[in-house]
Protein backbone atom coordinates (compact mmCIF):
# COMPACT_ATOMS: atom_id res chain seq x y z
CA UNK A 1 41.37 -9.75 32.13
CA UNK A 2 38.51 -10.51 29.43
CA UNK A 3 36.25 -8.23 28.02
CA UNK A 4 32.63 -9.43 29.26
CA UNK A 5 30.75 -9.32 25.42
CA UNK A 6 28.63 -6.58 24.90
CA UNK A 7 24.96 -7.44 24.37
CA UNK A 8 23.36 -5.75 21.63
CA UNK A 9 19.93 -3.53 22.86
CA UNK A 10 16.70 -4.92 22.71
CA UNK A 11 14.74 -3.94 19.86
CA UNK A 12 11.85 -1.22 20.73
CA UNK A 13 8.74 -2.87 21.16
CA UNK A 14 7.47 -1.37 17.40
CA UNK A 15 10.48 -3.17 16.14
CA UNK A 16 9.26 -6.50 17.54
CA UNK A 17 5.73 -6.29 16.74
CA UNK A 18 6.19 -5.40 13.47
CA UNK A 19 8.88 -8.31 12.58
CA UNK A 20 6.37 -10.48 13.78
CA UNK A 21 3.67 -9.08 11.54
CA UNK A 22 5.82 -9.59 9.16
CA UNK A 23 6.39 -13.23 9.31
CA UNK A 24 2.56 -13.92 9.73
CA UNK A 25 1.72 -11.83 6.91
CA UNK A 26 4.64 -12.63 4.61
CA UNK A 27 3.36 -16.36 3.17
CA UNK A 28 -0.26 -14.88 2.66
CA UNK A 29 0.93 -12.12 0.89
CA UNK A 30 3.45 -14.02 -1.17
CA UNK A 31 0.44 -15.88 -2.56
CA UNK A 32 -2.24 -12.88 -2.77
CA UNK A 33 0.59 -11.09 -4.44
CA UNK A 34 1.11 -13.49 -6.89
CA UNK A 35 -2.42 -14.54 -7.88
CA UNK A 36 -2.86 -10.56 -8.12
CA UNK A 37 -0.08 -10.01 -10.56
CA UNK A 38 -1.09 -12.75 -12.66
CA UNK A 39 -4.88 -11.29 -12.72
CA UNK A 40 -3.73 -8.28 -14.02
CA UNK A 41 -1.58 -9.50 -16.59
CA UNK A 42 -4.41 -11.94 -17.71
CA UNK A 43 -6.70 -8.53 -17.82
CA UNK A 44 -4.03 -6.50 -20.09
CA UNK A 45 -3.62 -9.95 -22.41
CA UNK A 46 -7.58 -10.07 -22.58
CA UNK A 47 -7.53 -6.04 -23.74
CA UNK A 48 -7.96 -5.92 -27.74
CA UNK A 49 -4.37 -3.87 -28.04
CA UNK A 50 -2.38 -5.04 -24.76
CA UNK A 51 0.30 -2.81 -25.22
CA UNK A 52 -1.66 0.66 -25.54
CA UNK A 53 -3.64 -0.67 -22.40
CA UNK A 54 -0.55 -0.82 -20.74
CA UNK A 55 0.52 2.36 -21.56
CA UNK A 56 -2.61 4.38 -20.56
CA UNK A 57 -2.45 2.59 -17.26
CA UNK A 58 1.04 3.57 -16.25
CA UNK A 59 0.79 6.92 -17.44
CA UNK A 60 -2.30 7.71 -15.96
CA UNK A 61 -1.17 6.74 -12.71
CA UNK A 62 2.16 9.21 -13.01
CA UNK A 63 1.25 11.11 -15.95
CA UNK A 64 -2.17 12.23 -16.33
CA UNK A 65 -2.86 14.12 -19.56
CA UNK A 66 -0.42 11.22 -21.01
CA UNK A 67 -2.49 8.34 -20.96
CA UNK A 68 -5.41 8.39 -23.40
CA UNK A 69 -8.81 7.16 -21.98
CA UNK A 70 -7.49 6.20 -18.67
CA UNK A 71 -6.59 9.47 -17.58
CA UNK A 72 -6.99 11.22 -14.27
CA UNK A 73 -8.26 8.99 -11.17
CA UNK A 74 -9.21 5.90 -12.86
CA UNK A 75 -6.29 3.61 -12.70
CA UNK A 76 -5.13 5.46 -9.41
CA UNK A 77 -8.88 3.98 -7.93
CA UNK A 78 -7.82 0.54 -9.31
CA UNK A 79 -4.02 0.48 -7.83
CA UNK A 80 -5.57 2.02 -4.51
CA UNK A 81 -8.44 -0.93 -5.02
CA UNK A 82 -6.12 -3.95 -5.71
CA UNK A 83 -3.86 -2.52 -3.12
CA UNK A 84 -6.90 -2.60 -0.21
CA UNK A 85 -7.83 -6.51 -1.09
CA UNK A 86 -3.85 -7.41 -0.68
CA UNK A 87 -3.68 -5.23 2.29
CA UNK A 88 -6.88 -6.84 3.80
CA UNK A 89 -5.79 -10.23 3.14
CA UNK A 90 -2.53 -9.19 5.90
CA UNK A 91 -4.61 -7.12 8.12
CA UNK A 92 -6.56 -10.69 8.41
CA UNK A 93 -3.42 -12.44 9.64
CA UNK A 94 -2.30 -9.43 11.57
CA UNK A 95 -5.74 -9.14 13.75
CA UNK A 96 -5.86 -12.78 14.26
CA UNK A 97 -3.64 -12.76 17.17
CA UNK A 98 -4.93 -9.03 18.46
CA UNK A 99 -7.50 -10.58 20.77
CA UNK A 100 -5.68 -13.68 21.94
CA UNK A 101 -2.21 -13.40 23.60
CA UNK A 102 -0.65 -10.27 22.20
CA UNK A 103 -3.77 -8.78 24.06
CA UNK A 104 -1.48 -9.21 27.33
CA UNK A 105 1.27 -7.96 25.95
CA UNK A 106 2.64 -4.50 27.58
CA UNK A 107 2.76 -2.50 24.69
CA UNK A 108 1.09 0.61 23.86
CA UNK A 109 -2.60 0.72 22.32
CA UNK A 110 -0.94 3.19 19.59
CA UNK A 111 1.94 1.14 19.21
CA UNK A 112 0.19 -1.84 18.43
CA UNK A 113 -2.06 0.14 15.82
CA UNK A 114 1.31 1.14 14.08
CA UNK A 115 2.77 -2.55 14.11
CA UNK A 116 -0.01 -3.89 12.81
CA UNK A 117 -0.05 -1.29 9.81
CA UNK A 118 3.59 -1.89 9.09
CA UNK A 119 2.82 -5.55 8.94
CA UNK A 120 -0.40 -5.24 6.53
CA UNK A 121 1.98 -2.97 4.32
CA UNK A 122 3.76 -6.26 3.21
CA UNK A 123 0.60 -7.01 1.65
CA UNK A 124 0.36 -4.29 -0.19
CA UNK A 125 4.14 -4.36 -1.67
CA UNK A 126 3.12 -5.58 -5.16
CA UNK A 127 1.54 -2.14 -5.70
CA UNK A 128 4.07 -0.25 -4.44
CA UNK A 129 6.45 -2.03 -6.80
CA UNK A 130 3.81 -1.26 -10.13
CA UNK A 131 3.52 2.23 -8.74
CA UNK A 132 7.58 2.01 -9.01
CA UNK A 133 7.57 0.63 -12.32
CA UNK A 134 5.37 3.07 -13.45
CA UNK A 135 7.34 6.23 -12.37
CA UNK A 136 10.48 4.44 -14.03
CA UNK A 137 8.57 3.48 -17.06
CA UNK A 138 6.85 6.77 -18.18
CA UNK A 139 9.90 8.30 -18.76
CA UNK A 140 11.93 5.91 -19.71
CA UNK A 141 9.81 3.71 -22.48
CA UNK A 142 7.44 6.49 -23.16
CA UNK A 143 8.99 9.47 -23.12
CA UNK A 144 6.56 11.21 -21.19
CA UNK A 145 7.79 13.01 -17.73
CA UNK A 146 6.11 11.86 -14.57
CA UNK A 147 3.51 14.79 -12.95
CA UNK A 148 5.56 15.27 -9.32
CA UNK A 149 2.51 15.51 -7.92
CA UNK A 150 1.21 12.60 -9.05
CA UNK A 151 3.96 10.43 -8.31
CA UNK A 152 3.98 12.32 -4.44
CA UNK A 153 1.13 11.10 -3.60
CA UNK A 154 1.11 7.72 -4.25
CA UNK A 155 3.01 6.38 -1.58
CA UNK A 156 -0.46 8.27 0.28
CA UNK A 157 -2.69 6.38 -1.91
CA UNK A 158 -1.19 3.08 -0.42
CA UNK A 159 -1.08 4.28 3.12
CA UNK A 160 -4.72 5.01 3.09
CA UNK A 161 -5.48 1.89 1.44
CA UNK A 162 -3.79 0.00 4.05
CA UNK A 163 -5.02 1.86 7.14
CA UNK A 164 -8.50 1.38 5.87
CA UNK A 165 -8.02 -2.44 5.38
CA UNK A 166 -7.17 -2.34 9.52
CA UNK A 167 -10.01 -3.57 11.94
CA UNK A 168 -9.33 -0.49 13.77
CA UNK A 169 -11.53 1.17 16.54
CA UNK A 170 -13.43 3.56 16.59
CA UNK A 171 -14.98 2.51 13.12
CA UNK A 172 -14.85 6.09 11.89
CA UNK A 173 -11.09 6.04 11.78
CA UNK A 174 -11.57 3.18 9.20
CA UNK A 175 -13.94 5.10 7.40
CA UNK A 176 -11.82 8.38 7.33
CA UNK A 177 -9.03 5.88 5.83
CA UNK A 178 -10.88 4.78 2.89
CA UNK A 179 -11.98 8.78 2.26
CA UNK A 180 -8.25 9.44 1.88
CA UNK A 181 -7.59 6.68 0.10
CA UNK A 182 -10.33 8.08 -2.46
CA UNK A 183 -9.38 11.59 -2.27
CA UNK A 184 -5.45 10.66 -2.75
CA UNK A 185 -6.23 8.78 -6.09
CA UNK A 186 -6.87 12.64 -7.39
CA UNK A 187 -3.23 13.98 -8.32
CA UNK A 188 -4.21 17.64 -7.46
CA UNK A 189 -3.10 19.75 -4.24
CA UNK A 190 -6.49 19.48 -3.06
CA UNK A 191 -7.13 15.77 -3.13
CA UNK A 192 -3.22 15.47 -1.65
CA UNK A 193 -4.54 18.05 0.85
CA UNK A 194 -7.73 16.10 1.92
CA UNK A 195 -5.81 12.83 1.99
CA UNK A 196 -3.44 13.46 3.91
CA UNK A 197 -5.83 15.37 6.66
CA UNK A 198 -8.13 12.18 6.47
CA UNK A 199 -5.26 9.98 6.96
């Protein structure tokens, strides 16, 4: 006698919602992403010496004390800054279906919320992969040993500045996003602290 085929389990309803964010978002961030990339590399061609530019940049995001005049928050507040306009360029294609027909759909307010942030993320991916590149490079091409600090709490950096790019309600929650998305770009256990308590 045959073996009926065994049907594989639906996904969860997270699963779903966030491969669909996915697919919305993905075209719109392909092109944000790339007209982002190529803004920054026009920025650190304009600089008078590209290549020490560079280098401050990358090590102050992993290695302050390492990079010369861009040390401490500032290039942290510019990844976390470029990282919110990519991640509100998703959270626009994400939200435009919130009110219609996914309205009806029977899924949890609070799964929803974290659907739509997992879709907005792909936004956001082209700063995750510099804050990658950066960890990797420090090291690697300068010789200088990322602070683990630092690189910890990046990936909270880019969580804030994605939750704050969310139309979210109540509009505090947005708010207390962008705080910890302000307070993460300081690599000390107090701004990691605040962060991740805001977040």
């Amino acid at each position: 006698m045959p073996v009926p085929p065994v049907s594989a389990a639906p996904p969860s309803p997270l699963a779903a919602l966030a491969r669909f964010h996915a697919g919305a978002v993905g075209s719109a961030a392909l092109r944000a992403g790339t007209i982002g990339v190529a803004g920054v590399i026009f920025a650190f061609g304009m600089a008078p010496d590209p290549a020490w530019t560079l280098r401050a940049a990358l090590l102050g995001l992993v290695a302050p004390g390492g990079g010369g005049a861009w040390d401490g928050a500032q290039t942290r507040l510019l990844l976390g800054a470029l990282a919110l306009g990519l991640a509100r360029i998703g959270a626009r294609r994400v939200g435009a279906g919130a009110t219609g027909w996914m309205a009806s759909l029977p899924v949890a307010a609070r799964t929803a919320r974290r659907a739509a942030w997992a879709g907005a993320t792909l936004a956001a991916l082209p700063m995750a992969l510099v804050a990658a590149e950066a960890v990797a490079l420090a090291a690697a091409l300068y010789g200088v040993a990322p602070t683990p600090l630092a690189v910890a709490t990046l990936p909270l950096l880019l969580a804030a500045a994605v939750a704050a790019a969310l139309p979210v309600r109540p509009a505090w929650a947005a708010a207390a996003a962008g705080r910890a998305q302000v307070a993460a770009a300081w690599p000390t256990p107090a701004g990691a602290l605040l962060g991740a308590a805001l977040l």
